[in-house]
Protein backbone atom coordinates (compact mmCIF):
# COMPACT_ATOMS: atom_id res chain seq x y z
CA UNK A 1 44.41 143.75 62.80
CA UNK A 2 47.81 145.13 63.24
CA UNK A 3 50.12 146.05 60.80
CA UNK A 4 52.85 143.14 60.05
CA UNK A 5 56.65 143.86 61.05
CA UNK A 6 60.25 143.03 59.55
CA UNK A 7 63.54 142.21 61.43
CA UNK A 8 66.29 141.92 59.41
CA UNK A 9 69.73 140.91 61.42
CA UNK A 10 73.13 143.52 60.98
CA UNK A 11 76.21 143.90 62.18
CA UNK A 12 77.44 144.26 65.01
CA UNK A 13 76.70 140.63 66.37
CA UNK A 14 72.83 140.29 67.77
CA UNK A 15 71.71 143.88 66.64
CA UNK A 16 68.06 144.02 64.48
CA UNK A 17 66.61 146.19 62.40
CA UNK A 18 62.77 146.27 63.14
CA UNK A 19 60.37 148.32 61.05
CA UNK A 20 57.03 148.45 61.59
CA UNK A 21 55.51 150.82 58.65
CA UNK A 22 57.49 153.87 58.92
CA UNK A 23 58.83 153.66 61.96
CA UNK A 24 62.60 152.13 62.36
CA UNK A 25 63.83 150.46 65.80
CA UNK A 26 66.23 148.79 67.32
CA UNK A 27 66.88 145.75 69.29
CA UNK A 28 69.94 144.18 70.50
CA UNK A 29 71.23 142.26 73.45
CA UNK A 30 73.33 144.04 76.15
CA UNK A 31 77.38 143.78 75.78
CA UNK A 32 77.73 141.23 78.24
CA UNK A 33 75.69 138.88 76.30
CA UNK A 34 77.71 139.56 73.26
CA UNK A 35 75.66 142.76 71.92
CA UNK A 36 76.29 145.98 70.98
CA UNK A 37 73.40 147.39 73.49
CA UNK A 38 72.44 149.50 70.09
CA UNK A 39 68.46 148.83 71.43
CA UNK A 40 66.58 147.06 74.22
CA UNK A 41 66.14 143.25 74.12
CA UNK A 42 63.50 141.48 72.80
CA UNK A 43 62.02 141.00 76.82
CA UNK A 44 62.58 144.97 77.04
CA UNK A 45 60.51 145.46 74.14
CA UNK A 46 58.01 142.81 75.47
CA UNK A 47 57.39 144.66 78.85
CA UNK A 48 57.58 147.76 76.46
CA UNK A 49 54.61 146.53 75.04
CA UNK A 50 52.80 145.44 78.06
CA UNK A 51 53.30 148.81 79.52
CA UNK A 52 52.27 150.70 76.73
CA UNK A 53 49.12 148.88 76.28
CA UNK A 54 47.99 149.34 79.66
CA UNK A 55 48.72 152.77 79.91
CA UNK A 56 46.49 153.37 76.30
CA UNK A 57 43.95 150.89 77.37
CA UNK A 58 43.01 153.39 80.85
CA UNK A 59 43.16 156.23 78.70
CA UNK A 60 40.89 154.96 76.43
CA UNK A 61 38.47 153.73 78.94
CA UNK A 62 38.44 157.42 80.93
CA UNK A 63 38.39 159.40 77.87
CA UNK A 64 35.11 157.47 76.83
CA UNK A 65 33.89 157.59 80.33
CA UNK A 66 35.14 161.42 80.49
CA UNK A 67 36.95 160.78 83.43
CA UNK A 68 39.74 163.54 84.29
CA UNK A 69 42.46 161.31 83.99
CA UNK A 70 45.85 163.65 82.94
CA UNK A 71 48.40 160.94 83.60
CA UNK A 72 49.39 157.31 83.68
CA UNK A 73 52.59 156.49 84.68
CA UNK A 74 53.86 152.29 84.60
CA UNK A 75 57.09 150.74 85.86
CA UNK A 76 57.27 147.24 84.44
CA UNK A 77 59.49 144.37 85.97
CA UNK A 78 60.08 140.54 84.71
CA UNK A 79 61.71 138.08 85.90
CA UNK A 80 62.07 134.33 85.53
CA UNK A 81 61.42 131.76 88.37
CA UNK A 82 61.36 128.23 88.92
CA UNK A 83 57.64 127.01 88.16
CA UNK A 84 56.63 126.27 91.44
CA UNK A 85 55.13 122.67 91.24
CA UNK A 86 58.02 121.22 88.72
CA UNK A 87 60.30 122.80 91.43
CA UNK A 88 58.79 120.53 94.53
CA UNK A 89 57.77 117.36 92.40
CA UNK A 90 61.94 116.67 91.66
CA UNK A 91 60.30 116.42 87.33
CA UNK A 92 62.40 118.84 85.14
CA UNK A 93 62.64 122.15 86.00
CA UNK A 94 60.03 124.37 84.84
CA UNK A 95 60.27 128.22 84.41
CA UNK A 96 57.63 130.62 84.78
CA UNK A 97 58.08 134.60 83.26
CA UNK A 98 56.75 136.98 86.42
CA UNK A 99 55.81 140.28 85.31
CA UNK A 100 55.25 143.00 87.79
CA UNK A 101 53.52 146.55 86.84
CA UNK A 102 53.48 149.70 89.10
CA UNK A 103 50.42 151.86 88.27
CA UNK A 104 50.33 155.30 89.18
CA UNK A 105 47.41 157.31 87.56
CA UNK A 106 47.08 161.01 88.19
CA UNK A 107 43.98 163.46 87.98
CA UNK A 108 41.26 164.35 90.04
CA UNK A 109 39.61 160.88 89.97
CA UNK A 110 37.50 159.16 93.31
CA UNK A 111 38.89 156.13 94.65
CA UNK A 112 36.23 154.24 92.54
CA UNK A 113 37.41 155.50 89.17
CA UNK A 114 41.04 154.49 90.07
CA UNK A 115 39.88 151.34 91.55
CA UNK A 116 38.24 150.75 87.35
CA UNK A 117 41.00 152.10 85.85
CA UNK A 118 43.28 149.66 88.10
CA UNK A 119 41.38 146.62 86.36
CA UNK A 120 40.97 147.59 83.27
CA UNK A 121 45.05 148.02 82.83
CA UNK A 122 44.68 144.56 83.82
CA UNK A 123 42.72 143.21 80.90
CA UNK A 124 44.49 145.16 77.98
CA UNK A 125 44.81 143.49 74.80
CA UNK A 126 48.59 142.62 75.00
CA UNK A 127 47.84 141.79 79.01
CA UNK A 128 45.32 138.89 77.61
CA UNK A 129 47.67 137.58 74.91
CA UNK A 130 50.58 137.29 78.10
CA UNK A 131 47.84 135.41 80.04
CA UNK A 132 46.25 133.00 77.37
CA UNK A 133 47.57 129.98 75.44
CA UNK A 134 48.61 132.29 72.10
CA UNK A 135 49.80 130.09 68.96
CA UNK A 136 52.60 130.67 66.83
CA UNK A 137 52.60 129.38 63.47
CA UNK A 138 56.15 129.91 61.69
CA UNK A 139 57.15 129.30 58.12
CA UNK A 140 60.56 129.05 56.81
CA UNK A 141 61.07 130.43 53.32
CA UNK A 142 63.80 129.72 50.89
CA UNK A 143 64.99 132.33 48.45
CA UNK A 144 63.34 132.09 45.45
CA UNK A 145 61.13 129.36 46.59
CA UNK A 146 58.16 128.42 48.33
CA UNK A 147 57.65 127.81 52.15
CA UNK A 148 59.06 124.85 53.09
CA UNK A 149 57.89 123.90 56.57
CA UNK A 150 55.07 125.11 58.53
CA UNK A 151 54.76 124.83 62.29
CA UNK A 152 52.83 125.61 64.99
CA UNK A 153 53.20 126.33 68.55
CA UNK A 154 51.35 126.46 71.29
CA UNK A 155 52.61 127.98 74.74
């Protein structure tokens, strides 16, 4: 189980404090959305994550198959499209988030190895939670009360 994290909101306009045990980061949105650019965005942290799983994930896998894997290197992409079949039906407009990850691994490894190492990074943990039908369930505290609402989403 991971560890839980706090945001708490600040000033300048959009800017977050996250902390995740002792570590302190920072998110914002960029100035022309209104931001201070003080931190990536939320979606920068998001392919953050993606990227950073991956790259643990293969070396994980070669350092228990004692493969001589020295180096992974990732460039991550998103974008958002136009789902494809809302898009041709004339319904309303769908969009779909497209991520795209370059995977460069370097060490003296056959073509096999990198092949396996090529789909594992493909099935890392955060990989499989971008993939599946993951559930939110939020809760809105008062102040010196008790929840008020709960809800769940799925999506």
């Amino acid at each position: 189980m991971s560890r839980t994290l706090s945001i708490d909101s600040g000033r300048p306009d959009y800017a977050q404090k996250v902390i995740v045990g002792y570590h302190v980061l920072l998110a914002d949105e960029p100035a022309d959305c209104g931001g201070g650019d003080t931190g990536p965005n939320p979606h920068e942290y998001l392919m953050a994550a993606l990227g950073a799983c991956a790259s643990i994930t293969a070396q994980m896998y070669a350092k228990r198959k004692q493969w001589n894997l020295q180096s992974v290197h990732i460039d991550v992409a998103c974008e958002r499209l136009l789902a494809a079949d809302n898009a041709a039906s004339g319904e309303a407009i769908g969009m779909l988030d497209r991520f795209e990850m370059e995977i460069s691994l370097a060490g003296d490894l056959s073509e096999e190895q990198q092949n396996r190492l090529f789909e594992i990074v493909n099935r890392c943990p955060i990989h499989r939670i971008l993939t599946s039908s993951a559930k939110i369930q939020s809760r809105l505290v008062v102040p010196d009360s008790t929840p008020q609402q709960t809800g769940t989403r799925e999506g």
